[in-house]
C-alpha atoms as a PDB file:
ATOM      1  CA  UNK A   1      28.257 -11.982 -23.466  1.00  0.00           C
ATOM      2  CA  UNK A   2      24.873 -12.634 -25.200  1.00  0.00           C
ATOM      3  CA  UNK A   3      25.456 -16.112 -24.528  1.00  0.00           C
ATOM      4  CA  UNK A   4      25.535 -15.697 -20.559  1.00  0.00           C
ATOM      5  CA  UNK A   5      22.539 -13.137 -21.054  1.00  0.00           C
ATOM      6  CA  UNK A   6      20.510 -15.705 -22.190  1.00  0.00           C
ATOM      7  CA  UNK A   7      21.686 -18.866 -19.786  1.00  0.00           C
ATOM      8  CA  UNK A   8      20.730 -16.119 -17.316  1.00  0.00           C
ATOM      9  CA  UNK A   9      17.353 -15.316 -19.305  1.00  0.00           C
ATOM     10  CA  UNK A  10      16.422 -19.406 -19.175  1.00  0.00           C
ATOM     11  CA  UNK A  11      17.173 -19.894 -15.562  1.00  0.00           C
ATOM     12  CA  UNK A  12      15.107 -17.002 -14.543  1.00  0.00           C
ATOM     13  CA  UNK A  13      11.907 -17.915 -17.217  1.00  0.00           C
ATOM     14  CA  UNK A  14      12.246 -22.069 -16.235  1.00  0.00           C
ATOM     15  CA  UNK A  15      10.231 -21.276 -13.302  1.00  0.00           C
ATOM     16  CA  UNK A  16       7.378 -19.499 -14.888  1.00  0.00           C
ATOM     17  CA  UNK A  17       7.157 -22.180 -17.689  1.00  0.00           C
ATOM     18  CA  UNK A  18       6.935 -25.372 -15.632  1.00  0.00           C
ATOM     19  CA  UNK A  19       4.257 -24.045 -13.562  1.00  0.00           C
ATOM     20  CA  UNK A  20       3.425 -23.106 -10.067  1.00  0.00           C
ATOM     21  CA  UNK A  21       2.637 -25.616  -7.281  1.00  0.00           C
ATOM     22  CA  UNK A  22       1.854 -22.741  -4.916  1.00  0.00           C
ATOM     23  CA  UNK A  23      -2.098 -22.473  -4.600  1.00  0.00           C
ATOM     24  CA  UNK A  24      -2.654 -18.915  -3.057  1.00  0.00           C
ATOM     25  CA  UNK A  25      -5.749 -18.765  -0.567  1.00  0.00           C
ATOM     26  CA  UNK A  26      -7.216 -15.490   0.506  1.00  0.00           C
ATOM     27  CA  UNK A  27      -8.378 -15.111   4.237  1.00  0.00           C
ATOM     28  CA  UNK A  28     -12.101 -13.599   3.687  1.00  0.00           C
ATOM     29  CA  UNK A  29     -14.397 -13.503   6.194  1.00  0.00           C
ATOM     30  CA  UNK A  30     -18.206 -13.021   5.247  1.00  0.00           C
ATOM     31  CA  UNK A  31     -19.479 -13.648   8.974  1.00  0.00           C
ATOM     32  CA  UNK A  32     -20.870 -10.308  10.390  1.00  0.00           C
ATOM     33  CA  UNK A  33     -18.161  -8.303  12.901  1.00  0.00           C
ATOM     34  CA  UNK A  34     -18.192  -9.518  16.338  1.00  0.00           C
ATOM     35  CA  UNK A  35     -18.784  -6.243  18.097  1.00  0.00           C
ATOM     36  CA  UNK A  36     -20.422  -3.273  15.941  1.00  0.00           C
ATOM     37  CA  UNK A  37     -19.471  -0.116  15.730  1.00  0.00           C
ATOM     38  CA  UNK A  38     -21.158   3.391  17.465  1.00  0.00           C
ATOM     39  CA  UNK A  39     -21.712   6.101  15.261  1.00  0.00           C
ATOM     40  CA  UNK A  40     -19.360   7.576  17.991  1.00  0.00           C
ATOM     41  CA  UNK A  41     -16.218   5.583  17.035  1.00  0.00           C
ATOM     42  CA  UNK A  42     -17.014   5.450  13.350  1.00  0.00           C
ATOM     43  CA  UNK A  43     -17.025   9.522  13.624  1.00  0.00           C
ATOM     44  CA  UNK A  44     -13.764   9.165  15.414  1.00  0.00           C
ATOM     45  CA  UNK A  45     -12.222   6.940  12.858  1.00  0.00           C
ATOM     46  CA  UNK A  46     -12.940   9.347  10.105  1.00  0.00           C
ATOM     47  CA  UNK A  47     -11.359  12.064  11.922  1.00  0.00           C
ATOM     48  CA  UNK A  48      -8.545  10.562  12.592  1.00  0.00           C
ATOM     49  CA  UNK A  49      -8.020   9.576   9.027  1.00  0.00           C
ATOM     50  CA  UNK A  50      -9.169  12.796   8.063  1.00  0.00           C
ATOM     51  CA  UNK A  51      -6.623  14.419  10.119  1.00  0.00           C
ATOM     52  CA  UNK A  52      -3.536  12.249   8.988  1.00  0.00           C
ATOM     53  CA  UNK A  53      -4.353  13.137   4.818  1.00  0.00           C
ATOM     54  CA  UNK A  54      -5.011  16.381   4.944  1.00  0.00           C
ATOM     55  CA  UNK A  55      -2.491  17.725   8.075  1.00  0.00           C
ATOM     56  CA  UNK A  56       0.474  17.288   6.419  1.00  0.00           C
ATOM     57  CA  UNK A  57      -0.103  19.129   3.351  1.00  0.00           C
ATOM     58  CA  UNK A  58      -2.168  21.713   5.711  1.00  0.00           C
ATOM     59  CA  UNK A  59       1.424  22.495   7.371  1.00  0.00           C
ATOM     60  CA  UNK A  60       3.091  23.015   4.018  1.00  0.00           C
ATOM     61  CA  UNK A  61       0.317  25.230   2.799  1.00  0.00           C
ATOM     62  CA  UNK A  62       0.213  27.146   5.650  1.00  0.00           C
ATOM     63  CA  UNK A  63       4.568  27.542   5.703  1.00  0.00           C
ATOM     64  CA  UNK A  64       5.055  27.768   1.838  1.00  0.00           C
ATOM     65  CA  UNK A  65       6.933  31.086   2.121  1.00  0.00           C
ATOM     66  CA  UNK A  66       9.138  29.763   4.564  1.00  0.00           C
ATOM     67  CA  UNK A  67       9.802  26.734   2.353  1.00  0.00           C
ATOM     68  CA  UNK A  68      10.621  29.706  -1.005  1.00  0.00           C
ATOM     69  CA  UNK A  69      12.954  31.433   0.928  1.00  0.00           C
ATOM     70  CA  UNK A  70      15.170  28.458   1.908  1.00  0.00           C
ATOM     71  CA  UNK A  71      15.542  27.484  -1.927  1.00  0.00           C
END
């Protein structure tokens, strides 16, 4: 059993040992946006992100006696 545990072991470490050919490249930009944003729609983005963090626990908050009496 220890034997097949470590057959298993090499096959999976061979890969790591020999090397990768794989070179990762990252997609960065560092031109300026095309189009810049309003104070307008960076207001409306904040909401909206706002909005999605802190609803959901909001609704739990607000029905946490509901939630105790179903346990």
């Amino acid at each position: 059993m220890s034997g097949l545990l470590r057959g298993i072991a090499r096959i999976r470490t061979a890969p790591a040992l020999r090397g990768s050919n794989i070179t990762q490249r990252s997609n960065l930009v560092t031109k300026p946006a095309k189009d810049e944003l309003g104070p307008l729609e960076t207001a409306i983005g904040l909401a909206m992100f706002s909005f999605a963090i802190l609803a959901p626990s909001g609704w739990v908050l607000a029905n946490l006696e509901n939630y105790k009496k179903k346990a």
